[in-house]
Protein backbone atom coordinates (compact mmCIF):
# COMPACT_ATOMS: atom_id res chain seq x y z
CA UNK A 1 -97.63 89.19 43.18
CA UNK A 2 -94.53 90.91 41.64
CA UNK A 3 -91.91 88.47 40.24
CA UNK A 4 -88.03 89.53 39.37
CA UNK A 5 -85.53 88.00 36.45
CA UNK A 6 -82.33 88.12 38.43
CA UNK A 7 -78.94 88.66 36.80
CA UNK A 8 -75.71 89.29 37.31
CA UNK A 9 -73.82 92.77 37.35
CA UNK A 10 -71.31 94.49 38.94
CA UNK A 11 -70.26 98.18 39.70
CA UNK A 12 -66.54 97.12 39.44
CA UNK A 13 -64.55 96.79 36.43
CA UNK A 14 -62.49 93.99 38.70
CA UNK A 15 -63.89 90.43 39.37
CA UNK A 16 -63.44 87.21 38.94
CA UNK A 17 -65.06 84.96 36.24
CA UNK A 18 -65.44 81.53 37.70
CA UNK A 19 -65.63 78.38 35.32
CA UNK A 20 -65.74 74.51 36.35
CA UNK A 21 -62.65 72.73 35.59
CA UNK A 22 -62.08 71.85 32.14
CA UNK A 23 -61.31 68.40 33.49
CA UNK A 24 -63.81 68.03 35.89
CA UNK A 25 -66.79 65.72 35.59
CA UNK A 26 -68.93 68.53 36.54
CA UNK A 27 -67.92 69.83 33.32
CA UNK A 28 -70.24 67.94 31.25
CA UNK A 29 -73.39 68.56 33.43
CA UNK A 30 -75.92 71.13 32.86
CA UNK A 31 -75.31 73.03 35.94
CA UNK A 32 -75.98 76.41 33.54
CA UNK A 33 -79.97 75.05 32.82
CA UNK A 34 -79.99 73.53 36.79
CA UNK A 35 -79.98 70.37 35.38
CA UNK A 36 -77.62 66.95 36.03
CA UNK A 37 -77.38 63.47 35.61
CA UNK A 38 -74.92 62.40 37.69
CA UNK A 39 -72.97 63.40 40.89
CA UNK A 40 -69.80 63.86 41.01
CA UNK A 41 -66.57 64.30 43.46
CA UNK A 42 -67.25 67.90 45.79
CA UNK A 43 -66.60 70.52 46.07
CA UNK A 44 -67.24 71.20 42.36
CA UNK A 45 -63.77 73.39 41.65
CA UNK A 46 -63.93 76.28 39.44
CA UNK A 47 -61.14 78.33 38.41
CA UNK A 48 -60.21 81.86 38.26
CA UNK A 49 -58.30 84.08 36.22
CA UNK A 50 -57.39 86.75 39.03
CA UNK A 51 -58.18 87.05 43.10
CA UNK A 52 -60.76 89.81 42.40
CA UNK A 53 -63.07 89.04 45.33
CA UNK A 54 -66.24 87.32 43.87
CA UNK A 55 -69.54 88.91 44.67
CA UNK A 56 -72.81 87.33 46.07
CA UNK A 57 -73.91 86.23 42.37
CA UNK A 58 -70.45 85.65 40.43
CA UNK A 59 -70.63 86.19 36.77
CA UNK A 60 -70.55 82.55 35.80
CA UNK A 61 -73.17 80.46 34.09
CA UNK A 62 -74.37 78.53 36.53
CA UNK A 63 -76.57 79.56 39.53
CA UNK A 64 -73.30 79.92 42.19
CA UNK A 65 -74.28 81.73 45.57
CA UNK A 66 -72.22 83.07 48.32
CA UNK A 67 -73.09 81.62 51.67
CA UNK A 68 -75.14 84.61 52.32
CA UNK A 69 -76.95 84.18 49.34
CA UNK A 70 -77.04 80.43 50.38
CA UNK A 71 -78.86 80.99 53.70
CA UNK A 72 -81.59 83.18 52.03
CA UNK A 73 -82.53 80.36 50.03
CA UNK A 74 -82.47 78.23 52.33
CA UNK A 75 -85.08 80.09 54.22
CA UNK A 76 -87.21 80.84 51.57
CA UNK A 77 -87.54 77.61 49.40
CA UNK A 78 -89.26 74.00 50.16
CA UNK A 79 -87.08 72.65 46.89
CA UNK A 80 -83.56 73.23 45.88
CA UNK A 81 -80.87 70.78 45.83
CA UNK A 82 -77.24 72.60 46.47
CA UNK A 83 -73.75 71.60 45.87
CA UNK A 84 -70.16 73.12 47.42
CA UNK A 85 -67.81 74.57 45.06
CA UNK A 86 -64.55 75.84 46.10
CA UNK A 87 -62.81 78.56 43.69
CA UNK A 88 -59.03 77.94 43.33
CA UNK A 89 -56.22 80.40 41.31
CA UNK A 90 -54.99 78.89 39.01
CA UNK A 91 -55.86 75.34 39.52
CA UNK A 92 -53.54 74.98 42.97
CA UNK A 93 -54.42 77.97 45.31
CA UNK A 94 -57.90 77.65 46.89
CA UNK A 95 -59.66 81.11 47.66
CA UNK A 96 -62.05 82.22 49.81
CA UNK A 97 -65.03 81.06 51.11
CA UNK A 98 -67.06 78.05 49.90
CA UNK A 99 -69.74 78.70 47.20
CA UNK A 100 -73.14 76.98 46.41
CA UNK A 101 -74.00 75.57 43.40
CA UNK A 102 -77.98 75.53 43.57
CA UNK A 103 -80.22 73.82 41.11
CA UNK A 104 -83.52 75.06 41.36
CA UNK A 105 -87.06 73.94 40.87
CA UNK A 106 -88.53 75.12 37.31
CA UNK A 107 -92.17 76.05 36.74
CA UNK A 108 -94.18 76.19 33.59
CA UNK A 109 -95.25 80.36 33.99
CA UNK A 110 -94.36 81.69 30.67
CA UNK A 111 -97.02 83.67 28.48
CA UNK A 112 -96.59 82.66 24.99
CA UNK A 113 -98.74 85.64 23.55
CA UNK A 114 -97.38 88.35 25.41
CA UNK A 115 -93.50 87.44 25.89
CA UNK A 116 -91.26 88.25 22.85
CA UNK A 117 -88.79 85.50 21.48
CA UNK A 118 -88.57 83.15 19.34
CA UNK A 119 -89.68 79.25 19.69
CA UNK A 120 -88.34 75.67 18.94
CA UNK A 121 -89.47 72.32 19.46
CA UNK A 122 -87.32 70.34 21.65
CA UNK A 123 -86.05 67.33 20.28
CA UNK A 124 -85.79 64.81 22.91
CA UNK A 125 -88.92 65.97 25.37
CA UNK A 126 -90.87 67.46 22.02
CA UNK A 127 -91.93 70.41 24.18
CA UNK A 128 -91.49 73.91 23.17
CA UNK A 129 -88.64 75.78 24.38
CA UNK A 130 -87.92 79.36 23.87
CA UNK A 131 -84.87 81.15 21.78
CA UNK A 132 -83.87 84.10 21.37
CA UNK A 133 -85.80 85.90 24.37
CA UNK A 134 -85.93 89.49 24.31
CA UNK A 135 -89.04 90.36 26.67
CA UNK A 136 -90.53 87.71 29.40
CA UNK A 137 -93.99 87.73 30.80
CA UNK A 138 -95.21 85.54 33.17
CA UNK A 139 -99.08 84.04 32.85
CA UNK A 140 -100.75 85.26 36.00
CA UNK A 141 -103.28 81.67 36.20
CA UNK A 142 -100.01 80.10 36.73
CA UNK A 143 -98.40 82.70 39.25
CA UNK A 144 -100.14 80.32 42.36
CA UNK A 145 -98.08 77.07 41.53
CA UNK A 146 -94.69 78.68 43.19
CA UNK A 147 -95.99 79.88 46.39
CA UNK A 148 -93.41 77.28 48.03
CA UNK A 149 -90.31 78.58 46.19
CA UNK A 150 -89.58 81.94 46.14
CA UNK A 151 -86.22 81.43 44.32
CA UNK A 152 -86.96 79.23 40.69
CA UNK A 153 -86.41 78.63 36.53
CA UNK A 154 -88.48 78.95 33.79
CA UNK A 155 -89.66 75.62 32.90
CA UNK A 156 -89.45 76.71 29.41
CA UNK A 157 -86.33 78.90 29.24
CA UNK A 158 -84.44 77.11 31.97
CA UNK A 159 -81.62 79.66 32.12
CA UNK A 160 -83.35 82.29 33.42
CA UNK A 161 -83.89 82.92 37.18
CA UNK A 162 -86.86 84.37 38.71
CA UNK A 163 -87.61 85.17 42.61
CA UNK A 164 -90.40 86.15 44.11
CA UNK A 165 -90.69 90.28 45.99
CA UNK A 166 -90.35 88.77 49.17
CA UNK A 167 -87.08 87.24 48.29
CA UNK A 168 -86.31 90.25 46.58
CA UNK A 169 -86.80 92.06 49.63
CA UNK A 170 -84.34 89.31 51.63
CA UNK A 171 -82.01 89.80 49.07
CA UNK A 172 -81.63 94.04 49.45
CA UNK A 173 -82.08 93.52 53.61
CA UNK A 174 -79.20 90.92 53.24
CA UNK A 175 -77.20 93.88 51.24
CA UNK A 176 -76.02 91.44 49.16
CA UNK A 177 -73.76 92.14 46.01
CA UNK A 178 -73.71 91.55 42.30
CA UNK A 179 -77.39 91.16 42.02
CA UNK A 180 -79.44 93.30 39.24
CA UNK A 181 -83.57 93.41 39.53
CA UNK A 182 -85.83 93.40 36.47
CA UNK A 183 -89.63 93.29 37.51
CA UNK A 184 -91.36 90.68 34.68
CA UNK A 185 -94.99 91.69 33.59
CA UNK A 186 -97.40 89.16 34.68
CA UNK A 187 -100.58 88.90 32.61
């Protein structure tokens, strides 16, 4: 089974850079590692700098989806819990199209002796976690555990997002934009 790191890129040297409110409660979360505590007031409101239509995948740090993008996942994973978010210029003028905010289910796949980083012991949950990642490889005895999800996070590097070919495959069909591909080894 082939399995992507997706990221975010762009052909244009225009677009929008989407950030949560400074003042918002959704601020403080940890949207970026698909992670919260508490919910707060919807739609989460980010700003942006310019109108520069946002892509599919907007360069932000947290997973936010287009509808498009949205529906995909929808169709392809049993777990993911989604929040609105509404973009707004400037604080006042609301733009286009409602986003998702998705947070995603996260799955212990990562191969320790074949990926390239560095490693730290978590504090709190006194579990590894990875730093400074250069190359990811995913442990093929663990590859059967997401056969639910196509579309999930690295348990141990929770700010990277992986999907599956076939979602890959929904995601080209779909033509959607802003999306780059990197194929992961799995050993």
């Amino acid at each position: 089974m082939k399995m992507y790191l997706l990221t975010k890129g762009t052909d244009s040297i225009n677009y929008c850079e989407p950030e949560i409110f400074n003042d918002s409660a959704w601020k403080k979360e940890f949207l970026f590692r698909c992670e919260y505590k508490q919910l707060h007031e919807l739609p989460i409101p980010y700003s942006v700098s310019n109108k520069c239509e946002p892509s599919d995948f907007p360069l932000t740090n947290t997973i936010l989806v287009s509808r498009r993008f949205f529906s995909i996942i929808q169709k392809l994973n049993k777990d993911y819990e989604f929040f609105e978010s509404q973009f707004f210029y400037q604080k006042k003028e609301k733009l286009w199209d409602l986003y998702y905010t998705i947070i995603l289910p996260d799955y212990e796949l990562f191969n320790w002796e074949e990926s390239d980083y560095e490693k730290k012991i978590n504090i709190n949950t006194k579990k590894a976690v990875v730093t400074n990642l250069k190359k990811i490889v995913l442990d093929k005895r663990k590859i059967q555990n997401v056969w639910e999800n196509h579309f999930f996070i690295l348990s141990e590097k929770r700010t990277q997002f992986i999907c599956t070919e076939t979602a890959k495959k929904a995601i080209e069909e779909a033509e959607l934009t802003g999306i780059n591909f990197e194929e992961l080894e799995v050993m």
